[in-house]
Structures are given as structure tokens and as C-alpha cells.
Protein backbone atom coordinates (compact mmCIF):
# COMPACT_ATOMS: atom_id res chain seq x y z
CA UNK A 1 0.00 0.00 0.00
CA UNK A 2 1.52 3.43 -1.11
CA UNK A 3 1.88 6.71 1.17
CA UNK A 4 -1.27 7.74 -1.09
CA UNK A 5 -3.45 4.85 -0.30
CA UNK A 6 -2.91 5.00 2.89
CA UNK A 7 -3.91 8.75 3.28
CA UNK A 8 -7.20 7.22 1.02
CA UNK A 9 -8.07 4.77 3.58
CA UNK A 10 -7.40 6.44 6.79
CA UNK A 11 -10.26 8.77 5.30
CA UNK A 12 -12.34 6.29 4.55
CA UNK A 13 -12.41 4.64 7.70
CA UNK A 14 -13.92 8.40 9.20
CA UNK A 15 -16.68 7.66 6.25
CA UNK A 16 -17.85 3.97 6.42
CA UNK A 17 -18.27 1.40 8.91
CA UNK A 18 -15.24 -0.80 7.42
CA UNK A 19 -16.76 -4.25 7.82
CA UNK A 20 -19.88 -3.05 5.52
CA UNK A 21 -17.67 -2.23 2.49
CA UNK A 22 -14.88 -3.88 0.94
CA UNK A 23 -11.94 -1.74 0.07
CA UNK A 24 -9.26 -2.65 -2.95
CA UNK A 25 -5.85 -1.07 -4.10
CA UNK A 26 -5.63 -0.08 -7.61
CA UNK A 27 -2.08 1.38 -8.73
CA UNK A 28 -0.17 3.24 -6.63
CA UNK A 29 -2.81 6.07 -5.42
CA UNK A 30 -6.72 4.42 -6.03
CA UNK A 31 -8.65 2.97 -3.68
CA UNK A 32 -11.87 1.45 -5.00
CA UNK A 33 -14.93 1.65 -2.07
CA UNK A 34 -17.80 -1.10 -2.64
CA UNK A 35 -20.66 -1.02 -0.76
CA UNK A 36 -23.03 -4.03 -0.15
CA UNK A 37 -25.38 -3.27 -3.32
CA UNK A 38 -21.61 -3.34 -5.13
CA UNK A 39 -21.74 0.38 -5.89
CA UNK A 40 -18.28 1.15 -6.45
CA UNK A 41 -16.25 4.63 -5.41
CA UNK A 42 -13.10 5.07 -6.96
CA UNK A 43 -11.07 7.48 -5.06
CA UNK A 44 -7.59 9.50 -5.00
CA UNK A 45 -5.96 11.99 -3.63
CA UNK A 46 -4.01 15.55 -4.53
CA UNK A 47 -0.65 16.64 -3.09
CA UNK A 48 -3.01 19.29 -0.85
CA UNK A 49 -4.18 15.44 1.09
CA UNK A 50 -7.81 16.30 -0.44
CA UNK A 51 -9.93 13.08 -1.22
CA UNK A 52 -10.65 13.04 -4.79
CA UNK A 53 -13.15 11.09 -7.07
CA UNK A 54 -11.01 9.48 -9.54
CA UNK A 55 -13.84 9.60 -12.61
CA UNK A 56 -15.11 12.79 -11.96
CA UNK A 57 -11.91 14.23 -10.11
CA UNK A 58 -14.16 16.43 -7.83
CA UNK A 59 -13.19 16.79 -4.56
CA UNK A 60 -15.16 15.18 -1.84
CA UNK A 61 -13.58 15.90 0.76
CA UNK A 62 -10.81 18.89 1.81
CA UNK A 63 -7.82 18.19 4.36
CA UNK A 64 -6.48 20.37 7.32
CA UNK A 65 -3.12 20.58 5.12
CA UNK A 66 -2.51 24.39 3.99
CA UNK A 67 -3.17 24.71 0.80
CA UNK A 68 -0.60 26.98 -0.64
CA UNK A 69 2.19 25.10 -2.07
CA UNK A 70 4.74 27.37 -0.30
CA UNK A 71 3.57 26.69 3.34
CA UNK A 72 2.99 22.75 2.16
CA UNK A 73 5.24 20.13 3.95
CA UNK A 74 5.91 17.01 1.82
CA UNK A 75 6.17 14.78 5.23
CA UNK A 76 2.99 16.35 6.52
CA UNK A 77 -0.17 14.20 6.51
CA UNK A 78 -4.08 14.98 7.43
CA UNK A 79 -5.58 14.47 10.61
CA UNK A 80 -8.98 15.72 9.56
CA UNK A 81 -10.92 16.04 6.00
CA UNK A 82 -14.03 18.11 5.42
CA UNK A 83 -16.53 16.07 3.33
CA UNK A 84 -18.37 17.97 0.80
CA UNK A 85 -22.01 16.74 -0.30
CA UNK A 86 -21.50 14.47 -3.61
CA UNK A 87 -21.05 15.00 -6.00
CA UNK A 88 -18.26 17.50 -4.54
CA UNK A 89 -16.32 20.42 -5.87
């Protein structure tokens, strides 16, 4: 599991009760969210830490990271995310 993924996944587990989805790697910076109907959410993420929808590549949900690629830390990683409504922004 990449750096990436595991940003992914550490947000997902604020989103979904784990053992009611199933949750796959794809590449080096997907994760793929199925629910129990087998609805599928592809998801990445931005340098910023911000949860992405891979298709769409809306933003779902924003991190506590700064967002201005001066103040940005490479080593830093989110504690929080705020989750916009889907389809995002």
C-alpha cells in the first residue's frame, strides 16, 4: 500500500463502517470503495491530502493541510478532512 493509499483509507475509515464495504488497491494512489449493493467509489488523492473522485476528479472531501504550495510540507499528513455533499467540488 503506497503513502497515497494510505492517506485514502485512513479517510475512509472516518466515512464507512469498514466491515460493511470492501476496500481494494488499484495502482499506486486508487482505492476502490464497494458497498453491499456493489456500488463502487473510486477514489484518490491531490498533493493538498484532499480526497478526490477518480472519474469525476471532484473533490469530496478537503484536508487540514494548507493549501498553498509554499507553506505545504511534503512529510505532513491529514488528521482531519471536510466532506463535501456528492457529487463535490
Amino acid at each position: 500500500m503506497s503513502r497515497a493509499q494510505e492517506l485514502i483509507v485512513a479517510y475512509v475509515r472516518t466515512q464507512w463502517i469498514m466491515s460493511e464495504i470492501k476496500v481494494d488497491l488499484k495502482g499506486d494512489a486508487v482505492v476502490i470503495v464497494t458497498d453491499r449493493k456493489g456500488e463502487k467509489l473510486e477514489l484518490t488523492c491531490n498533493v493538498y491530502g484532499d480526497i478526490m473522485e477518480v472519474g469525476s476528479e471532484k473533490i469530496l472531501a478537503k484536508s487540514d493541510l494548507p493549501h498553498d504550495s509554499d507553506e505545504l510540507n511534503p512529510e505532513a499528513v491529514p488528521k482531519k478532512w471536510t466532506s463535501y455533499p456528492y457529487p463535490g467540488i
